[in-house]
C-alpha atoms as a PDB file:
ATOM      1  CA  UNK A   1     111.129 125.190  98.483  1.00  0.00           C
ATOM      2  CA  UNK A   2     114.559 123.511  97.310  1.00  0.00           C
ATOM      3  CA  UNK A   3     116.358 126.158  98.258  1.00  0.00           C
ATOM      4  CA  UNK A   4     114.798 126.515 101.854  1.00  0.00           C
ATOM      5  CA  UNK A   5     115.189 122.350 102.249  1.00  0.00           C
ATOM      6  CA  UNK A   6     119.062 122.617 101.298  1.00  0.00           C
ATOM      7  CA  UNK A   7     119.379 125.329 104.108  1.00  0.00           C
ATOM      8  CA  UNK A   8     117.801 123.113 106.777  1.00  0.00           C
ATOM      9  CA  UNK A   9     119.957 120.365 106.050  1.00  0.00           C
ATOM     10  CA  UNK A  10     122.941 122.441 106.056  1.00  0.00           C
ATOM     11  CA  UNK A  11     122.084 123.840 108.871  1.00  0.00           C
ATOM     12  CA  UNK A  12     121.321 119.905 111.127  1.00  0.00           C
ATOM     13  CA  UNK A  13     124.982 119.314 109.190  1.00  0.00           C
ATOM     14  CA  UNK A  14     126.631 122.087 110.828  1.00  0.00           C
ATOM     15  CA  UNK A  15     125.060 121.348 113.911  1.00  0.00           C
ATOM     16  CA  UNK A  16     126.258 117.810 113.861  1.00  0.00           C
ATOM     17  CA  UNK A  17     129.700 118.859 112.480  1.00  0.00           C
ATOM     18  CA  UNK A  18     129.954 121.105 115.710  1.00  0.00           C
ATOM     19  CA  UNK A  19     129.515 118.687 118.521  1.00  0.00           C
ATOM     20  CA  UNK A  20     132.436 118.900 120.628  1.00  0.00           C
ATOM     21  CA  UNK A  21     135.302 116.138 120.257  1.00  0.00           C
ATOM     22  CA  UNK A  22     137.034 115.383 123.718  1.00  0.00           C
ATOM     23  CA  UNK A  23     137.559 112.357 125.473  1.00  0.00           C
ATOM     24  CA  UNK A  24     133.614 112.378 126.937  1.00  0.00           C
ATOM     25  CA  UNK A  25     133.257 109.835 124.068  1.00  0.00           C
ATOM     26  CA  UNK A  26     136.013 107.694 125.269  1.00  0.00           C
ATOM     27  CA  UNK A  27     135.073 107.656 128.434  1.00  0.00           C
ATOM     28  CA  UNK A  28     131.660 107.112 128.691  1.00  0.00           C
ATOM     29  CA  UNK A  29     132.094 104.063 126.538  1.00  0.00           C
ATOM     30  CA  UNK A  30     134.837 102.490 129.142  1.00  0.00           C
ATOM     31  CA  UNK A  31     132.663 103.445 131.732  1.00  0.00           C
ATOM     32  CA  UNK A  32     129.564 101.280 129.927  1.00  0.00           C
ATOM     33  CA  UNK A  33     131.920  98.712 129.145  1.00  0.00           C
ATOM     34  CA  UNK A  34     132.950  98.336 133.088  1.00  0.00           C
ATOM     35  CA  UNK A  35     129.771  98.210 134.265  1.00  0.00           C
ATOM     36  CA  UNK A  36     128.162  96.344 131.579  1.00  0.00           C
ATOM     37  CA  UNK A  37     130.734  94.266 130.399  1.00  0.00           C
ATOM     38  CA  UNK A  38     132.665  93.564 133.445  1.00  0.00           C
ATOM     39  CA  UNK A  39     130.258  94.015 136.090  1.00  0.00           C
ATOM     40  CA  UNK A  40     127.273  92.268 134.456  1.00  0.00           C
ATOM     41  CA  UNK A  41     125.063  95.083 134.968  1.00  0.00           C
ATOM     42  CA  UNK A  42     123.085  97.228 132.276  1.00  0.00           C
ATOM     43  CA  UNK A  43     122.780 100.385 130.444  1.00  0.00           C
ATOM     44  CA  UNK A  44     119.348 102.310 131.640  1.00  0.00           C
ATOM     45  CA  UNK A  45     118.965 105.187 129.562  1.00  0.00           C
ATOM     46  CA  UNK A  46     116.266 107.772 130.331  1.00  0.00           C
ATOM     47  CA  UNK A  47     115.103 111.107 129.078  1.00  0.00           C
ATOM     48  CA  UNK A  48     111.583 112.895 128.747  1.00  0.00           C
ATOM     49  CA  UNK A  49     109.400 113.885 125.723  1.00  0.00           C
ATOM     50  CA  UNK A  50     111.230 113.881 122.534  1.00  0.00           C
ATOM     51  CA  UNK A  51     114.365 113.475 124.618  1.00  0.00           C
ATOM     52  CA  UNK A  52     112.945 110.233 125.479  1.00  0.00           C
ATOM     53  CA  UNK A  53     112.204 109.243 122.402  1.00  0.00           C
ATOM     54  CA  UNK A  54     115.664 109.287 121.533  1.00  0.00           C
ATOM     55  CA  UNK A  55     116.700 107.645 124.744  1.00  0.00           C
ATOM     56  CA  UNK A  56     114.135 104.702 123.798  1.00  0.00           C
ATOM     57  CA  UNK A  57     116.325 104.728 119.968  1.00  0.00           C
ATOM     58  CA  UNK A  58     119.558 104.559 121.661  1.00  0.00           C
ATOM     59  CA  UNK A  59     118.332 101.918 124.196  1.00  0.00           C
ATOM     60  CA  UNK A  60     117.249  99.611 121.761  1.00  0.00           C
ATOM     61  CA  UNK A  61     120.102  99.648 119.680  1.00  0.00           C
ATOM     62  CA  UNK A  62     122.437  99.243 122.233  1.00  0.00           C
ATOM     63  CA  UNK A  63     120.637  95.964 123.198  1.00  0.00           C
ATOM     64  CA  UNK A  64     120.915  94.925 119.735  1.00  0.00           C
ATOM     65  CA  UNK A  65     123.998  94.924 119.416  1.00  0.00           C
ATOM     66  CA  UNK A  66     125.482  93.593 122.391  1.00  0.00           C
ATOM     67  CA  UNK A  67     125.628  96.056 125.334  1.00  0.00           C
ATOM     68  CA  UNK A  68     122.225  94.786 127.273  1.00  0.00           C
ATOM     69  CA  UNK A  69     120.041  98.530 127.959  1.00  0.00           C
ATOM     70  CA  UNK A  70     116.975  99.518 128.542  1.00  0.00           C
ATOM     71  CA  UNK A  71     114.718 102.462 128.671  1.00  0.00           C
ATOM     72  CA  UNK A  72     113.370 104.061 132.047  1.00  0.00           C
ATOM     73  CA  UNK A  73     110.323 106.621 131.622  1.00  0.00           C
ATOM     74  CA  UNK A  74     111.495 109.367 134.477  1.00  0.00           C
ATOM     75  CA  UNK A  75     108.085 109.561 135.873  1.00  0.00           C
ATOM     76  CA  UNK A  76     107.141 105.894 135.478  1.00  0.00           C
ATOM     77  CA  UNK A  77     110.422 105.995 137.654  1.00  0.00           C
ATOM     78  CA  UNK A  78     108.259 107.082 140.677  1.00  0.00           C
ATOM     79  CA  UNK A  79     105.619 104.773 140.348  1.00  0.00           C
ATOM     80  CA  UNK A  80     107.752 101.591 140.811  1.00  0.00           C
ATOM     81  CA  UNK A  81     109.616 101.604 138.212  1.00  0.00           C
ATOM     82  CA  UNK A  82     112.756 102.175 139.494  1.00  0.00           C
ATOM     83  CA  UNK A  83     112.809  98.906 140.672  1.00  0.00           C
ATOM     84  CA  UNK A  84     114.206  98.181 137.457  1.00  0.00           C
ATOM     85  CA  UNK A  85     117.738  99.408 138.995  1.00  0.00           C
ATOM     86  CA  UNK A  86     120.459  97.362 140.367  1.00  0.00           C
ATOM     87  CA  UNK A  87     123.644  98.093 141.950  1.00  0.00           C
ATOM     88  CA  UNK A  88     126.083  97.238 138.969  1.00  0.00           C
ATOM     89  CA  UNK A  89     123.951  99.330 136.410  1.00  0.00           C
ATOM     90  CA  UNK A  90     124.878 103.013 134.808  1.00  0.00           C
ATOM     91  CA  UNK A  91     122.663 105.456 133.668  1.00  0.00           C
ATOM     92  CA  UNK A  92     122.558 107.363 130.496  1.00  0.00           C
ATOM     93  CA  UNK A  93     120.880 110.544 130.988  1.00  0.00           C
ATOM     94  CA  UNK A  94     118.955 112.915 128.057  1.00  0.00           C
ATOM     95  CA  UNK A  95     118.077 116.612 129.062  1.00  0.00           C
ATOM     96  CA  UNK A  96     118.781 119.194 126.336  1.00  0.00           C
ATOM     97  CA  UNK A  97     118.672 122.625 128.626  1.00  0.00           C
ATOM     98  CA  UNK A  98     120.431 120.549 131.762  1.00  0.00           C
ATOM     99  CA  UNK A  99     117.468 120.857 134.251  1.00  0.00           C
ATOM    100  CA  UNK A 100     114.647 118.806 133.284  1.00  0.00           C
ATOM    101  CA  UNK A 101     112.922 118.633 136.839  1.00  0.00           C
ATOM    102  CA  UNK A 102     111.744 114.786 136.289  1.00  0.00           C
ATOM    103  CA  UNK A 103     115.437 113.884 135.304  1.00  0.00           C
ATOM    104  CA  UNK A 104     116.592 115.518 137.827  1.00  0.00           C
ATOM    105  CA  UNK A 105     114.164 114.144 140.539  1.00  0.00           C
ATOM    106  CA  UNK A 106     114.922 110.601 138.835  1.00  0.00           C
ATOM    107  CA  UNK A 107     118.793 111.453 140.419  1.00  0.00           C
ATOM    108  CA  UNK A 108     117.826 112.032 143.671  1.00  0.00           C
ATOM    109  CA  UNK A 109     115.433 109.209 143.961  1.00  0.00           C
ATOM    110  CA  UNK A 110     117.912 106.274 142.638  1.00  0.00           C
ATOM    111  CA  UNK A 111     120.715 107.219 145.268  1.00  0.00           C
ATOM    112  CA  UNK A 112     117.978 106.350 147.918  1.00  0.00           C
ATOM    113  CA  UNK A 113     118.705 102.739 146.302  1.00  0.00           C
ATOM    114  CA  UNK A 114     122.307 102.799 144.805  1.00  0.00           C
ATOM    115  CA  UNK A 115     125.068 105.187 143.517  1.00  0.00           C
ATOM    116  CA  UNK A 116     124.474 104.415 139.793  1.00  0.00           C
ATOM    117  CA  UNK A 117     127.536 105.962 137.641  1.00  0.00           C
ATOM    118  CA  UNK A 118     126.197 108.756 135.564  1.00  0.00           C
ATOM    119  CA  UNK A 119     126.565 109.922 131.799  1.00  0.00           C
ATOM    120  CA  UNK A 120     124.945 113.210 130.685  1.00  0.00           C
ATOM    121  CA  UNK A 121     123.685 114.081 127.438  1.00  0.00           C
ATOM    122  CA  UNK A 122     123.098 117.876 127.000  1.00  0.00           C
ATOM    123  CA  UNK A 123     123.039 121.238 125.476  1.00  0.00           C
ATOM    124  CA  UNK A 124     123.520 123.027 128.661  1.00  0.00           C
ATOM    125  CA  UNK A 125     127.241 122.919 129.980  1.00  0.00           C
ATOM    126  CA  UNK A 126     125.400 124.533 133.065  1.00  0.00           C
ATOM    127  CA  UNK A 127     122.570 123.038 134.007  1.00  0.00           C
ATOM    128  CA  UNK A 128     121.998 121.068 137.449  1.00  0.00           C
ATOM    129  CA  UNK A 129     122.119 118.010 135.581  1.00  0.00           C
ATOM    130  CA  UNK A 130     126.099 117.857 134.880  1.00  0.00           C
ATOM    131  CA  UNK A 131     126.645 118.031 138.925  1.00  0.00           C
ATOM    132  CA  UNK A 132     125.695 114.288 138.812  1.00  0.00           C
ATOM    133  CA  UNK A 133     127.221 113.601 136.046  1.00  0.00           C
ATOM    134  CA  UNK A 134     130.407 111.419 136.174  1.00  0.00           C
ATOM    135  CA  UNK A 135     131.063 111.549 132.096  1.00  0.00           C
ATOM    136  CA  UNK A 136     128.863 114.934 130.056  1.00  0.00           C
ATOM    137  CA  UNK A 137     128.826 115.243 126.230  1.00  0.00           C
ATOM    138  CA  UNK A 138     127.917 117.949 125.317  1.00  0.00           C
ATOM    139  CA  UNK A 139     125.657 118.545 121.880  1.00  0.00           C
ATOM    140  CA  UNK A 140     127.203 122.065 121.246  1.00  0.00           C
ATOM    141  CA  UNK A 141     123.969 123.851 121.935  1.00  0.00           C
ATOM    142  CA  UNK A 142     122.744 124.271 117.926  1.00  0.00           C
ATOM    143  CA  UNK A 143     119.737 126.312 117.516  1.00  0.00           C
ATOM    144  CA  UNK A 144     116.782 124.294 116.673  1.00  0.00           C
ATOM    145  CA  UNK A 145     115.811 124.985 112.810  1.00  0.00           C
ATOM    146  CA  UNK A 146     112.532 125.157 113.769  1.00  0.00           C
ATOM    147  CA  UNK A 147     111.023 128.366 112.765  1.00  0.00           C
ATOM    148  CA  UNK A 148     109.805 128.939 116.620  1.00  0.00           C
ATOM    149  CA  UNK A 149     113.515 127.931 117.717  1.00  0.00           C
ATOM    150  CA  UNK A 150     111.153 126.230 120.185  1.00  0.00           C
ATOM    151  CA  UNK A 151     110.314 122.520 118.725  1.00  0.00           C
ATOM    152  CA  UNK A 152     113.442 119.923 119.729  1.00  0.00           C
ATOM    153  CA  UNK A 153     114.773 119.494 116.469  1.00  0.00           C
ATOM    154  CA  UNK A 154     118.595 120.034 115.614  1.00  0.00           C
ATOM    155  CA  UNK A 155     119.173 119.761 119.231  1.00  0.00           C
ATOM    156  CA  UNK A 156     117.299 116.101 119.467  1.00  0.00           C
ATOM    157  CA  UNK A 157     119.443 115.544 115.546  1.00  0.00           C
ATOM    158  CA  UNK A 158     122.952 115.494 117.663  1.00  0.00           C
ATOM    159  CA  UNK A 159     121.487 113.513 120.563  1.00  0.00           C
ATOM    160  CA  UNK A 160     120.852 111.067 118.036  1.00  0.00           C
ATOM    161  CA  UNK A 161     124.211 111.519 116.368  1.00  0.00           C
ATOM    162  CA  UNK A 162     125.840 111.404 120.208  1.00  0.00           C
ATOM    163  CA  UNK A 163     124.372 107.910 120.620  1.00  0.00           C
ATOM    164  CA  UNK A 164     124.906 106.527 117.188  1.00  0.00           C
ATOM    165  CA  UNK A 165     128.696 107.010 118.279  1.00  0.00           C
ATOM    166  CA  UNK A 166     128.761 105.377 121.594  1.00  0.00           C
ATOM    167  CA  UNK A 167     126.808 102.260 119.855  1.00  0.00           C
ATOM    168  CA  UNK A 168     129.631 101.883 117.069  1.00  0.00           C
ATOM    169  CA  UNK A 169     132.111 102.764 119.869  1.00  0.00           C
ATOM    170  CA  UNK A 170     131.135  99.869 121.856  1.00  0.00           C
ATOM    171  CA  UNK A 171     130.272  97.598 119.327  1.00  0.00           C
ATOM    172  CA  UNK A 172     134.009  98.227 118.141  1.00  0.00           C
ATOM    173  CA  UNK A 173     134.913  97.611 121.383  1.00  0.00           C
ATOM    174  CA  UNK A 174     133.896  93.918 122.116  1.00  0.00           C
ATOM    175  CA  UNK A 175     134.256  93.348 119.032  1.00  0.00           C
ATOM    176  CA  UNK A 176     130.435  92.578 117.743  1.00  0.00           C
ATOM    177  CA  UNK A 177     129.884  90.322 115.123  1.00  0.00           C
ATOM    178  CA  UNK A 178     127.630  89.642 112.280  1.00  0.00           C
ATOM    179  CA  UNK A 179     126.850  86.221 113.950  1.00  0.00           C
ATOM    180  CA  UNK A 180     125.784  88.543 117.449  1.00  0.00           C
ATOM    181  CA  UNK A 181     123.688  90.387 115.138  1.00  0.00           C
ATOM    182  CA  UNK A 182     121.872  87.747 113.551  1.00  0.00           C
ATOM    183  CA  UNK A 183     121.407  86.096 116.909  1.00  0.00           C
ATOM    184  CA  UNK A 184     119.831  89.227 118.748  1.00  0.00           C
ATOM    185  CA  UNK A 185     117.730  90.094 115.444  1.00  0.00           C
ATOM    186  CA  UNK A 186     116.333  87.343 114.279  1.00  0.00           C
ATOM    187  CA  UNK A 187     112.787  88.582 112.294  1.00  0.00           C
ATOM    188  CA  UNK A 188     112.453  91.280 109.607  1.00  0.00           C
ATOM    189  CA  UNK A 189     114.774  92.901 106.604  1.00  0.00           C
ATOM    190  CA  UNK A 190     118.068  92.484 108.999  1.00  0.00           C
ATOM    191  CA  UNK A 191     117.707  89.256 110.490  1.00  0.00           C
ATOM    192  CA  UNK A 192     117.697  87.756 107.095  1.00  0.00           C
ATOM    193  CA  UNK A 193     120.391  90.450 106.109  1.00  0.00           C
ATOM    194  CA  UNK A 194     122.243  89.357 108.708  1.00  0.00           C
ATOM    195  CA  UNK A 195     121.676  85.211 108.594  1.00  0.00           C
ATOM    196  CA  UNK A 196     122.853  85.503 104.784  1.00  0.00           C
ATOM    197  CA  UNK A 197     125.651  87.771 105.394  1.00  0.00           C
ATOM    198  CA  UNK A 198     127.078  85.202 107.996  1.00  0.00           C
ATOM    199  CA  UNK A 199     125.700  82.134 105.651  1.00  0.00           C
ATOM    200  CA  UNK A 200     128.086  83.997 102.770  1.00  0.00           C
ATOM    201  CA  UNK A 201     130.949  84.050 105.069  1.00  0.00           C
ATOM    202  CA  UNK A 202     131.207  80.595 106.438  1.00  0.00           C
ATOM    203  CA  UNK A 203     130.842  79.262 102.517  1.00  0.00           C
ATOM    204  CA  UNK A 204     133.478  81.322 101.081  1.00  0.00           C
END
């Protein structure tokens, strides 16, 4: 069993290891920062089933640490939800093979409203996603270490990864405090973390 858990996790390292460096990083970052930043608008990230779930994870931590974002459910989307778009926002979208029809469908239906700027997330350098896409990253297409090589695993691993980088990016970016932190996250383990941190720093 030890043996077979070391191979899975060198096999999600790998994965992560592989994701393609180029400037997609860089410039989906300036592009949130123009829109967010300078424009006042917000970061609406959206992606279905597990995808989602990691589009939820990167929403709220963007929002937590200064770049406002929220999540958009792609089919909620067509029930009157995408009245949650406006014409300074950018969208962050989550679709490991590319073609996810609701994702896709989401596209079509914001430009009846506005021209949102789009960044990609995805394993597929040739789906019909990336022909909306102003800024893709690409997760290098690992296999999933599911035994299937059907379950979203390793694949939703460097999504994760993919946003984790575009928070500290940002945050890096403006410049984010541990003062912004404590005032965003007030309750729980970090608040206090973060109060005390700050409390430290002003005494010393």
């Amino acid at each position: 069993m030890e043996k077979r858990i070391k191979d899975l996790l060198e096999k999600e390292s790998k994965a992560i290891m592989n994701i393609p460096l180029n400037d997609s990083f860089t410039r989906a970052v300036e592009l949130i920062y123009s829109y967010v930043h300078e424009k006042k608008g917000k970061l609406i990230c959206c992606g279905m089933g597990k995808a989602g779930q990691i589009a939820i994870n990167i929403s709220t931590t963007f929002s937590s640490t200064g770049t406002p974002a929220v999540f958009l459910h792609p089919s909620d989307a067509q029930h009157g939800d995408l009245g949650i778009m406006q014409e300074n926002d950018i969208l962050l979208l989550i679709s490991n093979s590319g073609k996810t029809r609701e994702i896709i469908e989401l596209v079509t239906l914001s430009q009846q409203l506005f021209h949102l700027p789009i960044i990609v997330i995805t394993g597929n350098m040739q789906g019909e996603l990336i022909k909306h896409a102003d800024v893709v990253i690409h997760t290098g297409s690992p296999d999933e270490v599911c035994p299937l090589g059907l379950t979203p695993t390793t694949s939703t691993t460097t999504m994760t990864v993919i946003g984790d980088i575009l928070v500290v990016l940002m945050m890096e970016k403006i410049g984010f405090t541990t003062a912004d932190y404590a005032k965003r996250h007030h309750g729980g383990y970090l608040g206090l973390k973060s109060r005390n941190s700050l409390y430290k720093d002003e005494n010393n």
